[in-house]
PDB file of N, CA and C in Angstrom:
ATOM      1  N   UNK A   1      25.612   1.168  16.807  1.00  0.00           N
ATOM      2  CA  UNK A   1      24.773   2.152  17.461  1.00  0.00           C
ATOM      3  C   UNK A   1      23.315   1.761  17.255  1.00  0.00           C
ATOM      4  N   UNK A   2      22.550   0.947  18.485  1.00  0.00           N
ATOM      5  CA  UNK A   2      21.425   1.547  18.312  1.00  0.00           C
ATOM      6  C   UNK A   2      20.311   2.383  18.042  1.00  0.00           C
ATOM      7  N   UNK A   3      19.097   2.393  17.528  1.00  0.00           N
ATOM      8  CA  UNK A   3      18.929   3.386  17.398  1.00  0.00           C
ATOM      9  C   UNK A   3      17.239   3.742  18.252  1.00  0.00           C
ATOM     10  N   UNK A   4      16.948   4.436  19.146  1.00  0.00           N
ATOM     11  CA  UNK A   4      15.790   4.129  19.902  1.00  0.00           C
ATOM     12  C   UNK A   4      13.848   3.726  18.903  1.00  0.00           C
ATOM     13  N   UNK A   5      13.290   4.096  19.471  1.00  0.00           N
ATOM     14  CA  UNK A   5      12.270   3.674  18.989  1.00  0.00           C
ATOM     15  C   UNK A   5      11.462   4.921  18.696  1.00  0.00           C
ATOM     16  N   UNK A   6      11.826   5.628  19.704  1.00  0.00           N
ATOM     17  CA  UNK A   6      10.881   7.179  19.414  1.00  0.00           C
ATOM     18  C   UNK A   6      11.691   7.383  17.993  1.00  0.00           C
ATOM     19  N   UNK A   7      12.702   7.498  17.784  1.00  0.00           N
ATOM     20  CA  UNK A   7      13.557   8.032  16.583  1.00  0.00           C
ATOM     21  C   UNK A   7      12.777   7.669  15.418  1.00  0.00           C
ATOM     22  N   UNK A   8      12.880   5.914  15.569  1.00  0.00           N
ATOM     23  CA  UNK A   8      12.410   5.115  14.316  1.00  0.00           C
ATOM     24  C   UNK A   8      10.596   5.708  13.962  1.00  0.00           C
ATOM     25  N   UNK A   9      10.360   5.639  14.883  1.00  0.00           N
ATOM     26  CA  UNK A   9       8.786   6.685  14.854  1.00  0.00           C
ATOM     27  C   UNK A   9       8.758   7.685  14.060  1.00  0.00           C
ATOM     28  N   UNK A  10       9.663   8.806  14.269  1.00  0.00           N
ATOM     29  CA  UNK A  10       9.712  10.029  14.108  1.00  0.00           C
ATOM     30  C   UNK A  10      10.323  10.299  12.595  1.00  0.00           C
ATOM     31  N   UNK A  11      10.873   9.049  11.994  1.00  0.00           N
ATOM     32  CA  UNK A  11      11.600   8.965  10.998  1.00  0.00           C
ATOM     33  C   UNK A  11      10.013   8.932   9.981  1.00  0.00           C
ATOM     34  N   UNK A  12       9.992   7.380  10.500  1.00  0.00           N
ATOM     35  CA  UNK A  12       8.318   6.621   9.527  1.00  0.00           C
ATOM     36  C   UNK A  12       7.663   7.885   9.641  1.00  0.00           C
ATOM     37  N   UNK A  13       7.142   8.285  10.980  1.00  0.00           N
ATOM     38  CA  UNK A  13       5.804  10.115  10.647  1.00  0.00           C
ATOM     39  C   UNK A  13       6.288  10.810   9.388  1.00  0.00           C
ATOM     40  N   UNK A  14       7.688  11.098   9.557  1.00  0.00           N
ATOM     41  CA  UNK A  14       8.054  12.103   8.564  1.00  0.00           C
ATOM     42  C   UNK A  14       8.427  11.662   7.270  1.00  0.00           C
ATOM     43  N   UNK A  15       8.468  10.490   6.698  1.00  0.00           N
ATOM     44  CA  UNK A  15       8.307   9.895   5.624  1.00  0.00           C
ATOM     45  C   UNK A  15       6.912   9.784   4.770  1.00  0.00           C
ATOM     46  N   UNK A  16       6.012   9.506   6.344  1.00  0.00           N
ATOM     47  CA  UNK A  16       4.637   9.125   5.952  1.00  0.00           C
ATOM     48  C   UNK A  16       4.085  10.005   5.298  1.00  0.00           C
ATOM     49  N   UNK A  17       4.353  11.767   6.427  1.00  0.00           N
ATOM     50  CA  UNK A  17       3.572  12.864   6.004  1.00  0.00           C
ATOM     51  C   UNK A  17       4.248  13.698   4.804  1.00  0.00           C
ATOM     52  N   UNK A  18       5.162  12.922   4.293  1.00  0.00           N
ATOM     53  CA  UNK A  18       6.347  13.425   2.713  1.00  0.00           C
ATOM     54  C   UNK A  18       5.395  12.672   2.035  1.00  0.00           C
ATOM     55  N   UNK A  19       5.302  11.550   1.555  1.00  0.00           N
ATOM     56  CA  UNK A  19       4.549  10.976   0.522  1.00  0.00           C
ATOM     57  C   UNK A  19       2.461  11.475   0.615  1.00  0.00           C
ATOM     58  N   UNK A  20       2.838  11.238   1.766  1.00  0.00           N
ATOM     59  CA  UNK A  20       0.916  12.175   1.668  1.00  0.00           C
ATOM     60  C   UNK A  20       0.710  13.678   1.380  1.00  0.00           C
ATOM     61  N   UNK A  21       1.203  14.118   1.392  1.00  0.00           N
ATOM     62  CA  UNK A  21       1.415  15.442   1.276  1.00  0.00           C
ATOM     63  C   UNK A  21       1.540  15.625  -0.217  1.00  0.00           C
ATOM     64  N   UNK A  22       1.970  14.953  -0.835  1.00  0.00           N
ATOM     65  CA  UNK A  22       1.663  14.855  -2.261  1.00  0.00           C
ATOM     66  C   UNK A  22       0.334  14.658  -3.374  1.00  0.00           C
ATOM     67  N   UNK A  23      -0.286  13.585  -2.407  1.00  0.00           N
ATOM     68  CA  UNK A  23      -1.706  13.243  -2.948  1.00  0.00           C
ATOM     69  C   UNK A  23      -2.494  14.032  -2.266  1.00  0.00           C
ATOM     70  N   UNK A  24      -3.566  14.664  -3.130  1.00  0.00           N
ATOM     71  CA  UNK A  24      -4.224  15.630  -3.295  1.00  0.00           C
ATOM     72  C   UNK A  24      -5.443  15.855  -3.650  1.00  0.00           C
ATOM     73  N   UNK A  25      -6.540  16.405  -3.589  1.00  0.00           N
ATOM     74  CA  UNK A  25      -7.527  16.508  -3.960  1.00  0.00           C
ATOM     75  C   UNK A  25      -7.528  17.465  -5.386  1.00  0.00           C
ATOM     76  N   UNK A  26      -8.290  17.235  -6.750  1.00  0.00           N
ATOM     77  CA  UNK A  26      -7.669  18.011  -7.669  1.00  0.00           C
ATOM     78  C   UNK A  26      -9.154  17.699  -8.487  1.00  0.00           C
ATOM     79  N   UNK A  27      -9.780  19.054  -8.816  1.00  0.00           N
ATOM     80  CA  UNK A  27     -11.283  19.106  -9.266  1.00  0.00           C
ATOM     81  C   UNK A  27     -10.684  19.203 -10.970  1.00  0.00           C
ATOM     82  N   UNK A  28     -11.424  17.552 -11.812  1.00  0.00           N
ATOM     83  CA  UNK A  28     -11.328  17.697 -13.142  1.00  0.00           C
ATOM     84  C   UNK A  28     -12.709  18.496 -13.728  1.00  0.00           C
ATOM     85  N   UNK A  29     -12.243  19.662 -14.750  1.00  0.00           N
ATOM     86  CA  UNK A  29     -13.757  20.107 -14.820  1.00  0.00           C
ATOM     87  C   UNK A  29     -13.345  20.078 -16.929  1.00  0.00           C
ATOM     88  N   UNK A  30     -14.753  19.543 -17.203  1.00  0.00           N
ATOM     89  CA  UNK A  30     -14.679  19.228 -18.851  1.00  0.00           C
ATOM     90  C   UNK A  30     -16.228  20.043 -19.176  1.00  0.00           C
ATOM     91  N   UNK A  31     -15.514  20.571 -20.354  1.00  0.00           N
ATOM     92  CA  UNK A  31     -16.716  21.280 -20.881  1.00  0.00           C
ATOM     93  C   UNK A  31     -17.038  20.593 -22.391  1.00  0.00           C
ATOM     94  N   UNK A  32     -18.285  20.605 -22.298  1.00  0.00           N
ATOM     95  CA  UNK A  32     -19.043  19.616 -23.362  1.00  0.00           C
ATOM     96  C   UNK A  32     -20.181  20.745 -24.848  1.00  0.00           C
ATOM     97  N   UNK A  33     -19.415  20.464 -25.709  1.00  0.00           N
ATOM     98  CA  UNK A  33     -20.205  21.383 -26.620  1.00  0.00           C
ATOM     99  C   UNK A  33     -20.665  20.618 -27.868  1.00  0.00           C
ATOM    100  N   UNK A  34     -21.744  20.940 -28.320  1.00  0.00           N
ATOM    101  CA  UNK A  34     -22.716  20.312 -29.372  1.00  0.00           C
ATOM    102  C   UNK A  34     -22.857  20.755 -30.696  1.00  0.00           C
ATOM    103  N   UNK A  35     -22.572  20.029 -31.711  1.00  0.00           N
ATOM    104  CA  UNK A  35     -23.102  20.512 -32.918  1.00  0.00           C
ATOM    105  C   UNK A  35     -23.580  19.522 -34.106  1.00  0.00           C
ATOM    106  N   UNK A  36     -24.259  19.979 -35.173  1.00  0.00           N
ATOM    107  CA  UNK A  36     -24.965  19.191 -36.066  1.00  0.00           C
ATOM    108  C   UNK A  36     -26.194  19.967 -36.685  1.00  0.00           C
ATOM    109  N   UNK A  37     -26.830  20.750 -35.580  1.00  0.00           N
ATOM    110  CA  UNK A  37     -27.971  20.743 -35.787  1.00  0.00           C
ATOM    111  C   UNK A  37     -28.457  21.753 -35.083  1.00  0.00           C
ATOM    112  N   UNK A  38     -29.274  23.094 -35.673  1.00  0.00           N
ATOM    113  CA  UNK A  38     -29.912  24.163 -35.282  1.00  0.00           C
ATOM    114  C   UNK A  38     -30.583  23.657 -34.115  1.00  0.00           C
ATOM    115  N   UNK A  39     -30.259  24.446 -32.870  1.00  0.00           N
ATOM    116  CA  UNK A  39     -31.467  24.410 -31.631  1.00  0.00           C
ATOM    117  C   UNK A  39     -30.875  23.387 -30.353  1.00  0.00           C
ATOM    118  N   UNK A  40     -30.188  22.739 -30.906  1.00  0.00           N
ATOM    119  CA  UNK A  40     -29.250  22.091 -29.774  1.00  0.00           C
ATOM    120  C   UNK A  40     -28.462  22.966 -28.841  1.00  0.00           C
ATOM    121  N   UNK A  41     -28.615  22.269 -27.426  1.00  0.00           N
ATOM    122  CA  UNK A  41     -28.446  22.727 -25.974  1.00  0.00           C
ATOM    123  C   UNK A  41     -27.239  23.537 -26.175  1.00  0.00           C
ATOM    124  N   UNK A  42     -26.948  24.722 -25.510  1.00  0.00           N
ATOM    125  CA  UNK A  42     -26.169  25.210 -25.283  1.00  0.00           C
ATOM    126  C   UNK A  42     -24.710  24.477 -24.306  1.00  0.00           C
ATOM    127  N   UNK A  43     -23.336  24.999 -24.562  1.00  0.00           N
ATOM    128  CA  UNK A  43     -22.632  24.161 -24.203  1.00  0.00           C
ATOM    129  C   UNK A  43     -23.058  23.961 -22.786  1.00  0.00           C
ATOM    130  N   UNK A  44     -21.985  22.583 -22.516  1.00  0.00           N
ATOM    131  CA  UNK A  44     -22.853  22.072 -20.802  1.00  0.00           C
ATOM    132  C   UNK A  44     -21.097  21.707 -20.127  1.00  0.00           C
ATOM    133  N   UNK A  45     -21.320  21.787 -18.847  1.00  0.00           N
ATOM    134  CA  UNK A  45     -19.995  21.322 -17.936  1.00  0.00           C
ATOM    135  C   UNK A  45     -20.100  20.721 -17.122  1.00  0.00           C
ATOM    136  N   UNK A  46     -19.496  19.595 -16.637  1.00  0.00           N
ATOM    137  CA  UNK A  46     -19.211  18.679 -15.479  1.00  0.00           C
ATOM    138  C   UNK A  46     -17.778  19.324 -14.587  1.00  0.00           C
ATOM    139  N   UNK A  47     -18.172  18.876 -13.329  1.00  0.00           N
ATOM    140  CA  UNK A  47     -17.006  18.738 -12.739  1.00  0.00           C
ATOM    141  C   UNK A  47     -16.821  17.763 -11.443  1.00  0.00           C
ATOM    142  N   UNK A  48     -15.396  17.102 -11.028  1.00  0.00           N
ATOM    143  CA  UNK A  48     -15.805  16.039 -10.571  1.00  0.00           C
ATOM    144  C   UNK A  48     -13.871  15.693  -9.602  1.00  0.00           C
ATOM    145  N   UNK A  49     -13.989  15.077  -8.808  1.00  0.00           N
ATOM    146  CA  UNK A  49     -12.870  14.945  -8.017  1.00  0.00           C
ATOM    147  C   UNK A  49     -12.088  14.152  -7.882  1.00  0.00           C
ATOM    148  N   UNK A  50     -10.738  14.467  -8.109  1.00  0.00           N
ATOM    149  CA  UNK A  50      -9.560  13.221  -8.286  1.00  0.00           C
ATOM    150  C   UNK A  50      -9.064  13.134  -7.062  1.00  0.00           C
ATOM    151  N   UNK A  51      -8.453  12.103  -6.731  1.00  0.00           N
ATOM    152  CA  UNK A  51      -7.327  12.693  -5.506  1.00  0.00           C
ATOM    153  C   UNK A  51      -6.447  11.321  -5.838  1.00  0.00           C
ATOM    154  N   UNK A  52      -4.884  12.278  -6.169  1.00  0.00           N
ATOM    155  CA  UNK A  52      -4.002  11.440  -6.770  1.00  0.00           C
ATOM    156  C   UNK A  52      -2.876  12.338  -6.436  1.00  0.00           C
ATOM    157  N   UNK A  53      -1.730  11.981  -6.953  1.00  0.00           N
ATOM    158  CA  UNK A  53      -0.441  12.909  -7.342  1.00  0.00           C
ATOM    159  C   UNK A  53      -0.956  13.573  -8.473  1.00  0.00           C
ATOM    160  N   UNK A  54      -0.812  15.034  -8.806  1.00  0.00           N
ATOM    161  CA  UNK A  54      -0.918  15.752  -9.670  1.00  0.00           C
ATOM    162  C   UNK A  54      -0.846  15.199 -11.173  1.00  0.00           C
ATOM    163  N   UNK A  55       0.172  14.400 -10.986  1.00  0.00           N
ATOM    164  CA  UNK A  55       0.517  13.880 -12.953  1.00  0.00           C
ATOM    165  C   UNK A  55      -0.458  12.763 -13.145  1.00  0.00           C
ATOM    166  N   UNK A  56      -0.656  12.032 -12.707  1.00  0.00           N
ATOM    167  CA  UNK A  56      -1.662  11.110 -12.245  1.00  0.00           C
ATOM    168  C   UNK A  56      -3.008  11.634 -12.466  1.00  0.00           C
ATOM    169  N   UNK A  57      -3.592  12.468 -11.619  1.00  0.00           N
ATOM    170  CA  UNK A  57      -4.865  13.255 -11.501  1.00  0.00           C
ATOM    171  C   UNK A  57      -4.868  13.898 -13.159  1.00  0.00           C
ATOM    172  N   UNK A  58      -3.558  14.448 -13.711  1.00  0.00           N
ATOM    173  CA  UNK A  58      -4.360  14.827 -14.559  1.00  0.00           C
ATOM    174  C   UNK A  58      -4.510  14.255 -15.908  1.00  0.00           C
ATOM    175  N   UNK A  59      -3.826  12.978 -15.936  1.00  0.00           N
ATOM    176  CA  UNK A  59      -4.049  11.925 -17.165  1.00  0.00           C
ATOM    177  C   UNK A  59      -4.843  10.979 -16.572  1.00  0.00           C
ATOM    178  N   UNK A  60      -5.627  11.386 -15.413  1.00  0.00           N
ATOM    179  CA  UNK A  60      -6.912  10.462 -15.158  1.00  0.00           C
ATOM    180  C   UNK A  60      -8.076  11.384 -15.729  1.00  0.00           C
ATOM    181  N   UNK A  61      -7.737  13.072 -15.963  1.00  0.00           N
ATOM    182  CA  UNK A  61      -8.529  14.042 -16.008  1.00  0.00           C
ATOM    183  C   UNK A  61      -8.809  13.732 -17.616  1.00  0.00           C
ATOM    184  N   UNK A  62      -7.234  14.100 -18.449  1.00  0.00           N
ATOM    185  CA  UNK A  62      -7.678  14.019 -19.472  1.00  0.00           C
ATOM    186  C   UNK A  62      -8.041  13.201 -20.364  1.00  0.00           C
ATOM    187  N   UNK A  63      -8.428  11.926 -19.805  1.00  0.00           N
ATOM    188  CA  UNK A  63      -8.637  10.624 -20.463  1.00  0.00           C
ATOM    189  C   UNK A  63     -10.434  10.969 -20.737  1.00  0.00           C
ATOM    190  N   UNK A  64     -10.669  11.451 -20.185  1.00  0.00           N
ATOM    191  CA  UNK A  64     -12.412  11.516 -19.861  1.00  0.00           C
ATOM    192  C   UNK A  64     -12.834  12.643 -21.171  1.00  0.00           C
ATOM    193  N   UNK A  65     -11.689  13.423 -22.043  1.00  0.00           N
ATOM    194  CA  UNK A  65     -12.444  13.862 -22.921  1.00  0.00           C
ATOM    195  C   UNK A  65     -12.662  12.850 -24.188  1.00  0.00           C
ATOM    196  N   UNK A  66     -13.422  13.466 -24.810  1.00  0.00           N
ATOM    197  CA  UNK A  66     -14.164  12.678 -25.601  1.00  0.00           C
ATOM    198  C   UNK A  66     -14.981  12.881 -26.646  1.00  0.00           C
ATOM    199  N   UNK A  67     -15.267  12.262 -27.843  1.00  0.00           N
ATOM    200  CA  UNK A  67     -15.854  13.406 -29.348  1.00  0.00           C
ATOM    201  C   UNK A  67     -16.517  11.812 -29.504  1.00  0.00           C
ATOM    202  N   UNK A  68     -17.953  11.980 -30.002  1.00  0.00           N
ATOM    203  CA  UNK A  68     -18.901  11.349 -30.543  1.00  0.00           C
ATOM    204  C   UNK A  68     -19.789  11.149 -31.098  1.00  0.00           C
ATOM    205  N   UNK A  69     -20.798  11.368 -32.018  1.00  0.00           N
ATOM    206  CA  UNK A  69     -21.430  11.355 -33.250  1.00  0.00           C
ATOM    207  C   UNK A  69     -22.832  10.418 -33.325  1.00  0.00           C
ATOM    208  N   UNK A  70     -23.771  10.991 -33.125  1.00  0.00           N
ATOM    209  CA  UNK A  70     -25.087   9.956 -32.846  1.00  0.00           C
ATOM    210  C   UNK A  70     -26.054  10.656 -33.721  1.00  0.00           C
ATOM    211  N   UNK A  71     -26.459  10.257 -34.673  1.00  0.00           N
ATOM    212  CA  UNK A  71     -27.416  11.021 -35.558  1.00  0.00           C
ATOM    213  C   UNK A  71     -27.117  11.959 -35.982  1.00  0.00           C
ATOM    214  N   UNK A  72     -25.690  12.606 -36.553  1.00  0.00           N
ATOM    215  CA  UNK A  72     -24.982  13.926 -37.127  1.00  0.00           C
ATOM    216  C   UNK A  72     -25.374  14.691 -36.162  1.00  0.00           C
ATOM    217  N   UNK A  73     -25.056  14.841 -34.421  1.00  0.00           N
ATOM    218  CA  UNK A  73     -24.867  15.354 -33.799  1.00  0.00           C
ATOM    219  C   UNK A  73     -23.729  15.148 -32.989  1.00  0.00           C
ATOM    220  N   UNK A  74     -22.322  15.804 -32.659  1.00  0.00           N
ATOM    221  CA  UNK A  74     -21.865  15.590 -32.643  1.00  0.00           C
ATOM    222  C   UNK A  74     -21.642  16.022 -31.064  1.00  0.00           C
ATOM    223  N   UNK A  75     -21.095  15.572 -29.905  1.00  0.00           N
ATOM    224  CA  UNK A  75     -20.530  15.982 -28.512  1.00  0.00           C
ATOM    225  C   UNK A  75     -18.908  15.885 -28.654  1.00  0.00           C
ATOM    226  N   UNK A  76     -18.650  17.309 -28.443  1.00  0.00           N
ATOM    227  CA  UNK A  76     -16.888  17.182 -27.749  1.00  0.00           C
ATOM    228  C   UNK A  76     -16.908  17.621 -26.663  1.00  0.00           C
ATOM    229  N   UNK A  77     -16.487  16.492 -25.695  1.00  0.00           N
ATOM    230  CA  UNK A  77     -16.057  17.035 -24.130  1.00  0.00           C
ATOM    231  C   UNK A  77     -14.593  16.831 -24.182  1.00  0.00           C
ATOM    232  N   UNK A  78     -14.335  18.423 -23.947  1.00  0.00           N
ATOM    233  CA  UNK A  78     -12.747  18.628 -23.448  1.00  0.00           C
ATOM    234  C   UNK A  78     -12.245  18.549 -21.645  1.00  0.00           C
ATOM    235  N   UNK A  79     -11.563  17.945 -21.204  1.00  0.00           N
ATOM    236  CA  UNK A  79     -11.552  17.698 -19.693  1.00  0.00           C
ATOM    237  C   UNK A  79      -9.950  18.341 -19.551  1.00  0.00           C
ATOM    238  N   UNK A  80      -9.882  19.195 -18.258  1.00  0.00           N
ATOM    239  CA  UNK A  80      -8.687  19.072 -17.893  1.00  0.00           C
ATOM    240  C   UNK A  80      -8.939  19.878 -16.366  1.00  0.00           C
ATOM    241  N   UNK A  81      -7.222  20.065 -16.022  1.00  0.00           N
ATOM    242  CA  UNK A  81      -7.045  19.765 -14.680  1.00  0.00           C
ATOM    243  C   UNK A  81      -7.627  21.102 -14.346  1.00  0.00           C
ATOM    244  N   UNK A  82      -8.544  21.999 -13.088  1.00  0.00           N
ATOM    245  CA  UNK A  82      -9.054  22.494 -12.492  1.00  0.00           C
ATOM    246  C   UNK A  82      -7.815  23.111 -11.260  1.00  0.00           C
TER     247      UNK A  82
END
């Protein structure tokens, strides 16, 4: 059995728009807070745009937090999925 061409079309569209339909736009937002030292900035936030599959997006999200130490001041940015 053959099978026509519109079919084979209609197959690939609906495959195509199954796997896209997955990837997504997905806002990582990390909040950044300070300590060490009287008078330092109040906490601060980023936010910023993935577009992935969800599990993906969000171990791209939470890779970006981060703790660091520059003159006994210390930054923790916590990141996650939005």
């Amino acid at each position: 059995m053959k099978l026509r061409p519109t079919i084979l079309l209609a197959i690939a569209f609906t495959s195509m728009m199954s796997y896209t339909s997955c990837v997504k736009k997905y806002i990582c937002h990390c909040d950044i807070k300070y300590s060490g030292y009287p008078g330092l900035p109040a906490s601060n936030s980023k936010e910023f745009e993935i577009q992935d599959l969800k599990s993906g997006a969000k171990t791209t999200c939470e890779k970006e937090s981060d703790s660091t130490v520059n003159n006994n001041i210390t930054a923790v940015e916590t990141c996650y999925l939005y």
